[in-house]
C-alpha atoms as a PDB file:
ATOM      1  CA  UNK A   1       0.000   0.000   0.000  1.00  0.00           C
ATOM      2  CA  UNK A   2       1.099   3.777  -0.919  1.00  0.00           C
ATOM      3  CA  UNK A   3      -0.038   6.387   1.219  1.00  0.00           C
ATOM      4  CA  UNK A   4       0.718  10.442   0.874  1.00  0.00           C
ATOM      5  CA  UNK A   5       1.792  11.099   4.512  1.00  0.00           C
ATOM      6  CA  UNK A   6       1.919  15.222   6.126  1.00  0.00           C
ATOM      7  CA  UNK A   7       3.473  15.520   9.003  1.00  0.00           C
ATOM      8  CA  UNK A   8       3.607  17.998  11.896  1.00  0.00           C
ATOM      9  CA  UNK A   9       6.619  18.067  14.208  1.00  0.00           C
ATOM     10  CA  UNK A  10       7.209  18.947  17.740  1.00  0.00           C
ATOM     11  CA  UNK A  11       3.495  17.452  18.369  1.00  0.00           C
ATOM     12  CA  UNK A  12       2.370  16.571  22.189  1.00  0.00           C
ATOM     13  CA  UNK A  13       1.843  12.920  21.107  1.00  0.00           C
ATOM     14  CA  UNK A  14       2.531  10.968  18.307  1.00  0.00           C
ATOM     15  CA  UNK A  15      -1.197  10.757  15.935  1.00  0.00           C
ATOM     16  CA  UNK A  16      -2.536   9.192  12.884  1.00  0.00           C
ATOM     17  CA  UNK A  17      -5.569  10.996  10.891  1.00  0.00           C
ATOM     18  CA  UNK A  18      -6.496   9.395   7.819  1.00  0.00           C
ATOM     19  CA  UNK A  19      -8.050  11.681   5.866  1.00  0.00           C
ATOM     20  CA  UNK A  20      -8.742   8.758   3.584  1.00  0.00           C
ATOM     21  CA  UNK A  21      -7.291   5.588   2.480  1.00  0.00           C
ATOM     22  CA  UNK A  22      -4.601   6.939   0.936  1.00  0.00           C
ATOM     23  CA  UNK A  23      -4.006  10.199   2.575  1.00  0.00           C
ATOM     24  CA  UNK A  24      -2.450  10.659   6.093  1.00  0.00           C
ATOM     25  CA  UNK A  25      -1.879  13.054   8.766  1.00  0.00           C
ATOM     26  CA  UNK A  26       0.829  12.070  11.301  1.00  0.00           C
ATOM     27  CA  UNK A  27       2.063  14.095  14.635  1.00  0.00           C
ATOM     28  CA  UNK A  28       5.035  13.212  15.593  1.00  0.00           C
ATOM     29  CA  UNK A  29       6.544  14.182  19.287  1.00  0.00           C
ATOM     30  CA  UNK A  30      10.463  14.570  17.363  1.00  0.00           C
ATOM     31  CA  UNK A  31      11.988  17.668  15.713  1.00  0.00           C
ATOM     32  CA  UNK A  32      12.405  17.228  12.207  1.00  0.00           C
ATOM     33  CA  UNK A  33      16.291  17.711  12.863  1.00  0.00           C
ATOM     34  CA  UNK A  34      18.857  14.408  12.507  1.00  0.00           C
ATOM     35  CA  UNK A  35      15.908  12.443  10.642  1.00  0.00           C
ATOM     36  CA  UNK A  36      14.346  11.619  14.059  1.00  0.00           C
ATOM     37  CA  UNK A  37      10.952  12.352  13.113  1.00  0.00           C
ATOM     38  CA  UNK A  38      11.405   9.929  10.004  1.00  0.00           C
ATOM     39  CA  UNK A  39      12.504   7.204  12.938  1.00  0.00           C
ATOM     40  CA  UNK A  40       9.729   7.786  14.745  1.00  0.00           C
ATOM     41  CA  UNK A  41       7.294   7.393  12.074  1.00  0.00           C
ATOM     42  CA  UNK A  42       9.051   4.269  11.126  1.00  0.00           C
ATOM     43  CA  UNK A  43       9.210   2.892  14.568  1.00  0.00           C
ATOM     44  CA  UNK A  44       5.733   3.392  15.295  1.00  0.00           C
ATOM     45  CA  UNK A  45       4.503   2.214  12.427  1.00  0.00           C
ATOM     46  CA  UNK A  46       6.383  -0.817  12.075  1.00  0.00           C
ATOM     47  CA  UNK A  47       4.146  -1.768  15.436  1.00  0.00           C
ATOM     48  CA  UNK A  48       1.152  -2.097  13.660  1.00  0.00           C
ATOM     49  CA  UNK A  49       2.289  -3.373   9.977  1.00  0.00           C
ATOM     50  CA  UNK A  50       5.142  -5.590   9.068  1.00  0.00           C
ATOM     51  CA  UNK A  51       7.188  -3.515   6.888  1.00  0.00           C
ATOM     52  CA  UNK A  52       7.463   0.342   6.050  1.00  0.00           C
ATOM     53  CA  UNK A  53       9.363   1.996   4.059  1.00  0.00           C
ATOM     54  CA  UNK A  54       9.725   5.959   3.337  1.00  0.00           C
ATOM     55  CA  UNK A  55      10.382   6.059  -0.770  1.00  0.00           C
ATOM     56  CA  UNK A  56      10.217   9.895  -0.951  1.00  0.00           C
ATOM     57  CA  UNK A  57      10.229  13.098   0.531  1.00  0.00           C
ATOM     58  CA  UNK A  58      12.963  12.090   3.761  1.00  0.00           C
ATOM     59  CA  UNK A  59      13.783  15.966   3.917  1.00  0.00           C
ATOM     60  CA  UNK A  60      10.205  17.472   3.360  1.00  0.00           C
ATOM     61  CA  UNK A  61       6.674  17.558   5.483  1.00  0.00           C
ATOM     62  CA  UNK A  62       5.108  15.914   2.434  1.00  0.00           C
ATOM     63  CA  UNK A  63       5.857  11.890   2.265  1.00  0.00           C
ATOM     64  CA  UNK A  64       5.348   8.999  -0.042  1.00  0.00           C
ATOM     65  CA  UNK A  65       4.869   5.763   2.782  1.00  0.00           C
ATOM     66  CA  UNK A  66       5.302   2.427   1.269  1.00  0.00           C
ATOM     67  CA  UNK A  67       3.429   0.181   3.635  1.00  0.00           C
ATOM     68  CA  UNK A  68       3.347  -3.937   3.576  1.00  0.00           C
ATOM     69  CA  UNK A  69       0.996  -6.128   5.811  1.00  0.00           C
END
């Protein structure tokens, strides 16, 4: 599955809003600096599907998610 992934920084908790089936919001608690926000979204995602995988955007709010169950 390919999703289109926004996400906001420096959040209180870490969030997913899907907008639809394709289209996520995610809060992350890390600052976008040293790719720990990227981590994060990897980390928690990884605890829900088996493999994840950012293919673009790994310097930008805007993400392409690769996502396998």
């Amino acid at each position: 599955m390919i999703v289109n992934v926004k996400v906001k920084p420096n959040q209180k908790s870490f969030g997913i809003k899907k907008t639809d089936d394709t289209n996520w919001i995610i809060s992350v608690k890390s600052s976008p600096e040293k790719n720990q926000a990227n981590q994060e979204i990897i980390k928690e995602l990884l605890k829900v599907y088996d493999s994840v995988r950012i293919i673009k955007g790994l310097k930008s709010k805007n993400k392409i998610i690769e996502i396998f169950d």
